[in-house]
N, C-alpha and C. Protein backbone atom coordinates (compact mmCIF):
# COMPACT_ATOMS: atom_id res chain seq x y z
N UNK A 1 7.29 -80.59 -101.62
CA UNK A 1 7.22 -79.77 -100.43
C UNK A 1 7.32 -78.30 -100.83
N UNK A 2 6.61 -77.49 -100.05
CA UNK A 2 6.62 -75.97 -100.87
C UNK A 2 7.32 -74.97 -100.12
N UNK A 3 8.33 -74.38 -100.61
CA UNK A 3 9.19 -73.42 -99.53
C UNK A 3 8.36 -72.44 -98.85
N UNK A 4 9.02 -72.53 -98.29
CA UNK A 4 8.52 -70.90 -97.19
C UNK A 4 8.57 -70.35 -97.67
N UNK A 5 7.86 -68.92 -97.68
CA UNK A 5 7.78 -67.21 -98.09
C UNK A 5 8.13 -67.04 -96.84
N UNK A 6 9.05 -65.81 -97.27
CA UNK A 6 9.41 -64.53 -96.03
C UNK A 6 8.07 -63.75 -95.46
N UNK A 7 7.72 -64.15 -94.10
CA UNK A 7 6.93 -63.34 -93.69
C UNK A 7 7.48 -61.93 -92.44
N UNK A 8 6.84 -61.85 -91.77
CA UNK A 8 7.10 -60.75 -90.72
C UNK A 8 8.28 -61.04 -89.57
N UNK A 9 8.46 -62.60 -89.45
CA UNK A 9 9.59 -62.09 -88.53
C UNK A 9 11.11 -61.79 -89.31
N UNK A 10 10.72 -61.73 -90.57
CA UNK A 10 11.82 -61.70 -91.88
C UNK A 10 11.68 -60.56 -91.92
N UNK A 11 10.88 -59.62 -91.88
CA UNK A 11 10.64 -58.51 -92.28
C UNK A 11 11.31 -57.52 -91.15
N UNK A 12 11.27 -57.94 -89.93
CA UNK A 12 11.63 -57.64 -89.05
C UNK A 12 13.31 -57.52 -88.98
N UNK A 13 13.51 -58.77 -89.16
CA UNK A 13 15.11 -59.06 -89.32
C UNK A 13 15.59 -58.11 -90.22
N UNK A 14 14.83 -57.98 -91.60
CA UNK A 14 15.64 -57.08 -92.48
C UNK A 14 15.58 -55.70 -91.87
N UNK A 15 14.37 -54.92 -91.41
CA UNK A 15 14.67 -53.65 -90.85
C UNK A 15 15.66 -53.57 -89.98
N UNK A 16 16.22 -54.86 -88.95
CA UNK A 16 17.71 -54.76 -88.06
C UNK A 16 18.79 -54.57 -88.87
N UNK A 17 18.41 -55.69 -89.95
CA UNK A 17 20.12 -55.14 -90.56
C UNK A 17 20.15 -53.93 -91.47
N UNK A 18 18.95 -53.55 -92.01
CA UNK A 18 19.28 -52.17 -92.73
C UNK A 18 19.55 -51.15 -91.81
N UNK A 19 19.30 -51.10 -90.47
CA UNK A 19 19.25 -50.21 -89.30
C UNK A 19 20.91 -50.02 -89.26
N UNK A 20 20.88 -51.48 -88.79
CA UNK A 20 22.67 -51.48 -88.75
C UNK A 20 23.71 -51.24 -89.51
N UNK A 21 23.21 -51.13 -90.90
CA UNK A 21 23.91 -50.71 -92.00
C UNK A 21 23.80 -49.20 -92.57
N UNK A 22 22.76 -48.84 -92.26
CA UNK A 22 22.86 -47.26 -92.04
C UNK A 22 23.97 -47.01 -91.30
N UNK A 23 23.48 -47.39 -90.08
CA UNK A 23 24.52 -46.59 -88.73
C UNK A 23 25.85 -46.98 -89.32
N UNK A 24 26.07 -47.80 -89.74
CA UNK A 24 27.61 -47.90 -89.85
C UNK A 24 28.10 -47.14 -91.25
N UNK A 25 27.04 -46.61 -91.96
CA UNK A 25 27.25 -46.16 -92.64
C UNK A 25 27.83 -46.83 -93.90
N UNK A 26 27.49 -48.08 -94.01
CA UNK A 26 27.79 -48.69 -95.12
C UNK A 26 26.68 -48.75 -96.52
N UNK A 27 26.80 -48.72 -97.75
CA UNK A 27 25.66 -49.08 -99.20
C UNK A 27 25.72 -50.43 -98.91
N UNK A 28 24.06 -50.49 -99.61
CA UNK A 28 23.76 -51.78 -99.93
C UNK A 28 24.85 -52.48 -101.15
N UNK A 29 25.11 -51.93 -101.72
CA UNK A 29 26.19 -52.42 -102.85
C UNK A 29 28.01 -52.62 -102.03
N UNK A 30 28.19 -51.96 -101.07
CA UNK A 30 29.40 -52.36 -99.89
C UNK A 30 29.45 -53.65 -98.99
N UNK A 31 27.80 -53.92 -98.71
CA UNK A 31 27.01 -54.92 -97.71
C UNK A 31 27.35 -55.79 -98.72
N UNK A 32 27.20 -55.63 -99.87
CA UNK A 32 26.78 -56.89 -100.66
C UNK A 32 28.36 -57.52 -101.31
N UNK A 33 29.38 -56.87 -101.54
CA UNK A 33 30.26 -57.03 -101.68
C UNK A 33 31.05 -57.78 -100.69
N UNK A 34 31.10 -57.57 -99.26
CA UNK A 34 31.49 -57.99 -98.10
C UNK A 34 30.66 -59.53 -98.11
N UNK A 35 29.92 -59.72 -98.81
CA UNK A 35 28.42 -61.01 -98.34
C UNK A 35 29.03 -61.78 -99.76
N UNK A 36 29.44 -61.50 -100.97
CA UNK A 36 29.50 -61.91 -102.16
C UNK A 36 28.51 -61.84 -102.98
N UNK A 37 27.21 -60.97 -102.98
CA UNK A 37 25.86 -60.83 -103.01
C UNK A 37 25.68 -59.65 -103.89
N UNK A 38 24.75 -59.54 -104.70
CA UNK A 38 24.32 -58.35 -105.34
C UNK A 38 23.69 -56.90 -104.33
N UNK A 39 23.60 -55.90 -104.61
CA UNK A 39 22.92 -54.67 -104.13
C UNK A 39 21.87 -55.33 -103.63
N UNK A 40 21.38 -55.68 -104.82
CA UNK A 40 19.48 -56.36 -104.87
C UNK A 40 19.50 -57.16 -103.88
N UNK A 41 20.06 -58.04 -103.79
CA UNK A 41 19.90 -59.22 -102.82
C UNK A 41 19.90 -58.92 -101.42
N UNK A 42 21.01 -58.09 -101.49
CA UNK A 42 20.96 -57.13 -100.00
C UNK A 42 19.58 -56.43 -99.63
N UNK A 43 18.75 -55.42 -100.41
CA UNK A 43 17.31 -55.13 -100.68
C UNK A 43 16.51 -56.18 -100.31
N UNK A 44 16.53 -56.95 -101.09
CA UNK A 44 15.99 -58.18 -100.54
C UNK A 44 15.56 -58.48 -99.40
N UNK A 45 17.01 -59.07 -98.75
CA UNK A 45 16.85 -59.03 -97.11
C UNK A 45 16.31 -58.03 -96.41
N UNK A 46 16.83 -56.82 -96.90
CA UNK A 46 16.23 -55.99 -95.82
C UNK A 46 14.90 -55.56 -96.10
N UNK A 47 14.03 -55.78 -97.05
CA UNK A 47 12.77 -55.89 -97.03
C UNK A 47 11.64 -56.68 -96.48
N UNK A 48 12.48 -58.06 -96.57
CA UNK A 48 11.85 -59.53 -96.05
C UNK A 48 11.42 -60.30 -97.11
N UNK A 49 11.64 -59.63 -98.31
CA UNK A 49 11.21 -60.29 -99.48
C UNK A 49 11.66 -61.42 -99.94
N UNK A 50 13.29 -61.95 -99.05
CA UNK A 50 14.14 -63.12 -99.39
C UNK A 50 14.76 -63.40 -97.79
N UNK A 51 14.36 -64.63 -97.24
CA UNK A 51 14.31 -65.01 -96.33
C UNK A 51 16.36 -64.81 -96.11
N UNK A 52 16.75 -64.53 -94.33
CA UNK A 52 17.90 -64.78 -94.64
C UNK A 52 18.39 -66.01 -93.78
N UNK A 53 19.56 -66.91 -94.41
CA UNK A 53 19.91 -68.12 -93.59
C UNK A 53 20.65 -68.23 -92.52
N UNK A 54 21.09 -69.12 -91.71
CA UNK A 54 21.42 -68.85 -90.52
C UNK A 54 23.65 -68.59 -90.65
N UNK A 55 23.77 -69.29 -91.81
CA UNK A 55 24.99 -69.08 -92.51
C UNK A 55 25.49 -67.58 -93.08
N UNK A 56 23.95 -66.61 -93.70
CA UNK A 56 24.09 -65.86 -94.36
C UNK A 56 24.30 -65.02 -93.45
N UNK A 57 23.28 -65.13 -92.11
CA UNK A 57 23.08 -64.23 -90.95
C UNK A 57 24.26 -64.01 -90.13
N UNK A 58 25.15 -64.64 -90.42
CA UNK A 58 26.33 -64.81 -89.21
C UNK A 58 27.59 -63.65 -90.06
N UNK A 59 27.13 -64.27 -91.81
CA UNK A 59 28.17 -63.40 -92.60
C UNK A 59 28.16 -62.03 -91.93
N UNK A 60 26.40 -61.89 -92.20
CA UNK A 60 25.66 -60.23 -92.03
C UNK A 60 26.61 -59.60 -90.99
N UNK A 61 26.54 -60.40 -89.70
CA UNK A 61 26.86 -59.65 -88.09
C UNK A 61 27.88 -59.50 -88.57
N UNK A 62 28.76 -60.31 -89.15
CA UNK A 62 30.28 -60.29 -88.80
C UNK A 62 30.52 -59.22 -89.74
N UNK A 63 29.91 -58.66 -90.90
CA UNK A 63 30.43 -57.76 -91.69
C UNK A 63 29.61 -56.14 -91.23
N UNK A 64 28.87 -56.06 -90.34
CA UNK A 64 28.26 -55.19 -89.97
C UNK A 64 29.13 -55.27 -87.91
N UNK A 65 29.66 -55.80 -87.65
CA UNK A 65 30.60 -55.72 -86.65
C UNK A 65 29.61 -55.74 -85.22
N UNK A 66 28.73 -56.86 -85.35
CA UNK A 66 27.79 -56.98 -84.09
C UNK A 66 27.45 -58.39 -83.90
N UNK A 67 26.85 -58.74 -83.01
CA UNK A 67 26.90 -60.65 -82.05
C UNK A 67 25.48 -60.96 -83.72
N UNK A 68 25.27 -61.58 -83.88
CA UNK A 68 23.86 -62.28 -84.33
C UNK A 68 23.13 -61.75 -83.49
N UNK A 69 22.39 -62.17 -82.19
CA UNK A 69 21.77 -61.78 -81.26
C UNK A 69 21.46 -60.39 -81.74
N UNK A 70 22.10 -59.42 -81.87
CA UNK A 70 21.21 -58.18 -82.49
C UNK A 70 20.09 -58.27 -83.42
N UNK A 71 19.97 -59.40 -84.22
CA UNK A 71 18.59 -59.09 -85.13
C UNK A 71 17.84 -59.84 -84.38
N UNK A 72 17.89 -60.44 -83.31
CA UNK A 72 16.73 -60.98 -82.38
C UNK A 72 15.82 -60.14 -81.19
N UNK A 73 14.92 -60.56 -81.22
CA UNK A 73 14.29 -60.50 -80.18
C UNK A 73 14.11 -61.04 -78.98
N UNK A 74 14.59 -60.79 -77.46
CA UNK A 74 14.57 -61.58 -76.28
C UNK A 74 16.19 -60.85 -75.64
N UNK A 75 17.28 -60.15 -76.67
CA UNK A 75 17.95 -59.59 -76.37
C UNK A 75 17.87 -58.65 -75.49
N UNK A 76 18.76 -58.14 -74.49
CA UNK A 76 18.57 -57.14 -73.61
C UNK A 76 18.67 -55.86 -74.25
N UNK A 77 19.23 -55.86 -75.34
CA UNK A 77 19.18 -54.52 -76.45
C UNK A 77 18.21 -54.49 -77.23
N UNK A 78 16.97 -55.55 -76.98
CA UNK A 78 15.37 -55.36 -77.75
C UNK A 78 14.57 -54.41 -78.07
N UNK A 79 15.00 -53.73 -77.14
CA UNK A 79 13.63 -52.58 -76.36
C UNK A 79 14.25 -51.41 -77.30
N UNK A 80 15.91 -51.19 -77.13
CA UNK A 80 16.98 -50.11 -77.39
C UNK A 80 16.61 -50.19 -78.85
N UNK A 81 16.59 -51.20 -79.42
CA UNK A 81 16.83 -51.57 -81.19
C UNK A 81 15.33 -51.39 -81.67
N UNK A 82 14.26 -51.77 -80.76
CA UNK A 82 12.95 -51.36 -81.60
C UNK A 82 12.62 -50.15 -81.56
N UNK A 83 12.83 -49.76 -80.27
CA UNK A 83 12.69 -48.27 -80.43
C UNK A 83 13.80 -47.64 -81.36
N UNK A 84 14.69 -48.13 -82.27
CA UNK A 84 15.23 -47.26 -83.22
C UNK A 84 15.03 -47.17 -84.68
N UNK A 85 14.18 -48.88 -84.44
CA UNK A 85 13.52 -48.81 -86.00
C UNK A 85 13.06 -47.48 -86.63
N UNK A 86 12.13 -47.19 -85.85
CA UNK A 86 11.60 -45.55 -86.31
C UNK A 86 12.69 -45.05 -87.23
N UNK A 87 14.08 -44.60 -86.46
CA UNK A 87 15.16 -44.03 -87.46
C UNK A 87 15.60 -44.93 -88.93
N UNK A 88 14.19 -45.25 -89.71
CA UNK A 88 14.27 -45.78 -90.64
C UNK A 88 15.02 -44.90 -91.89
N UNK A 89 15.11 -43.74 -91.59
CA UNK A 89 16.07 -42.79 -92.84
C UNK A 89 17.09 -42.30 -92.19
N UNK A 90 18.08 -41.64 -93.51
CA UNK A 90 19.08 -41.15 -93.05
C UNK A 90 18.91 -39.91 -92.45
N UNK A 91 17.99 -38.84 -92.77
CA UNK A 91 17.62 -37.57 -91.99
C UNK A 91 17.13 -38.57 -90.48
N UNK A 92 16.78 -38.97 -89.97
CA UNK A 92 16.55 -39.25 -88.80
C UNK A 92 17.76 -39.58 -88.20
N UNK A 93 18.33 -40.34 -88.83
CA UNK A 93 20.05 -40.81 -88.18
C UNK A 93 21.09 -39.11 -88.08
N UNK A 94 21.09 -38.73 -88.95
CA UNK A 94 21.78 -37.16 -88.90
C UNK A 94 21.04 -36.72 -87.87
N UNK A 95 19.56 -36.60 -87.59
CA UNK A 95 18.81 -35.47 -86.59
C UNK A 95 19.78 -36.20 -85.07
N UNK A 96 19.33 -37.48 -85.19
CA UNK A 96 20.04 -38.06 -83.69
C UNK A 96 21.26 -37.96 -83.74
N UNK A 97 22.21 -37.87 -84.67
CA UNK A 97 23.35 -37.75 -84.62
C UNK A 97 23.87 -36.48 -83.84
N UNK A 98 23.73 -35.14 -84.51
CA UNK A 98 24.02 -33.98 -84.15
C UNK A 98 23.39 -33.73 -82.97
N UNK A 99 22.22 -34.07 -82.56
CA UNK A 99 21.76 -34.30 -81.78
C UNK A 99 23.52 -34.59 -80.45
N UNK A 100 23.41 -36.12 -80.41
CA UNK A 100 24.23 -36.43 -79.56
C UNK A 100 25.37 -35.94 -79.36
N UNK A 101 26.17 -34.78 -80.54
CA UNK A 101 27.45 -34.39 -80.16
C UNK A 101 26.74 -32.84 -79.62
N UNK A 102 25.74 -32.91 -79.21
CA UNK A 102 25.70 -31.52 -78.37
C UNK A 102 25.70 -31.90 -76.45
N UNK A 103 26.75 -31.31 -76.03
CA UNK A 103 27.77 -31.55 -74.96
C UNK A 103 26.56 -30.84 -73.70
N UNK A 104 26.13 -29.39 -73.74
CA UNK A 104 25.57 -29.17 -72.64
C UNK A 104 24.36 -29.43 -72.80
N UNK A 105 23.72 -30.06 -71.46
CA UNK A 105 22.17 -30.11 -71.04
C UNK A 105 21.50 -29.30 -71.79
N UNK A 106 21.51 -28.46 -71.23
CA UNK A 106 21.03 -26.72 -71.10
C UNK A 106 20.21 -26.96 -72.55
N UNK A 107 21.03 -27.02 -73.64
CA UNK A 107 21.06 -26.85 -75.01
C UNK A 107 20.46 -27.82 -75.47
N UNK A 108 20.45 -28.81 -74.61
CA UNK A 108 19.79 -30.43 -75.21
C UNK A 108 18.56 -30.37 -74.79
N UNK A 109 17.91 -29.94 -73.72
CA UNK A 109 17.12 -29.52 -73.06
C UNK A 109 15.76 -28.65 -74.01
N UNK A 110 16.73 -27.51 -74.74
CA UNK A 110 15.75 -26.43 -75.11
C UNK A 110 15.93 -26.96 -76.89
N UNK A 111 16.42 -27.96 -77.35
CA UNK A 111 16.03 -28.46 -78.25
C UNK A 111 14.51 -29.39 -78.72
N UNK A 112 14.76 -30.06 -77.39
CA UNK A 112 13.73 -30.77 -77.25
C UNK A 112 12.42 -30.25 -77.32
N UNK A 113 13.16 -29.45 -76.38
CA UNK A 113 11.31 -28.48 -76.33
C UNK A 113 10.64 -27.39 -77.26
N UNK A 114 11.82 -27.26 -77.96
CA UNK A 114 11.68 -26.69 -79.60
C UNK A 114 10.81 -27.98 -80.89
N UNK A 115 11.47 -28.88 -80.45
CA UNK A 115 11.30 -29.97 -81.44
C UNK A 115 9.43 -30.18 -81.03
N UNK A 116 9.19 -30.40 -79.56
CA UNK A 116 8.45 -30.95 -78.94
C UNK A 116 7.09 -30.00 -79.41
N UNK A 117 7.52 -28.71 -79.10
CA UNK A 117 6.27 -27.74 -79.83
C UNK A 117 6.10 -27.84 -81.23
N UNK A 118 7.06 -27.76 -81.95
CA UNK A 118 7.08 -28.05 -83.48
C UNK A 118 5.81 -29.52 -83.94
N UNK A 119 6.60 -30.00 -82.95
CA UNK A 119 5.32 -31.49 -83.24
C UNK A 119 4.06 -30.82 -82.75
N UNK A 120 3.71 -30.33 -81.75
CA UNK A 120 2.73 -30.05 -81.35
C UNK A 120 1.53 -29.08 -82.52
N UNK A 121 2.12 -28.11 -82.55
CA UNK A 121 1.92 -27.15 -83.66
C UNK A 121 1.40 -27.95 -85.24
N UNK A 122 2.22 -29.06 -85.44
CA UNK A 122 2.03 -29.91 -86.82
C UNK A 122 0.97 -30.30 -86.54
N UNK A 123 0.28 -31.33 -85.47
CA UNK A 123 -0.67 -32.08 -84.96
C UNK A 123 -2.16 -31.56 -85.33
């Protein structure tokens, strides 16, 4: 019988948990320690290059401090979590970060529309 290869909904899964492991600000070599797992292996997963199990997946949540249900799809946080894939780097996580500790509108407001021309201008 011939194993499965990791395809796309693996691939998928791994961009959730590298997402989630950014944000929490943890290394792949911290992830992997918490899992009993090499750096690599952690890479792995979050590439899709090594399928993950439903045993391994439960380690993942519980050491990244979220339900399972987060690397799925059909969740009511689906929509919230794909639209954050994008923040695939850490400069994107810092931009939204600082971002969010700015307190008045006003200021949040005329960022945007700084940012918004900037894109425009690049285009």
């Amino acid at each position: 019988m011939k194993q499965r290869s990791a395809g796309k909904p693996d691939i998928e899964l791994g961009k959730r948990i590298r997402l989630r492991r950014v944000e929490q600000k943890i290394s792949q070599a911290e992830l992997g320690d918490k899992l009993g797992v090499s750096f690599q292996q952690v890479q792995k997963y979050e590439k899709g290059v090594n399928r993950v199990g439903a045993a391994r997946l439960q380690q993942i949540a519980t050491a990244l401090d979220v339900p399972v249900t987060f690397f799925y799809d059909g969740d009511s946080k689906a929509r919230e979590v794909e639209s954050l894939l994008f923040l695939d780097s850490a400069f994107s996580l810092r931009l939204l970060r600082a971002y969010s500790k700015i307190k008045d509108q006003t200021v949040q407001r005329q960022l945007v529309s700084l940012m918004e021309s900037i894109a425009a201008n690049e285009g």
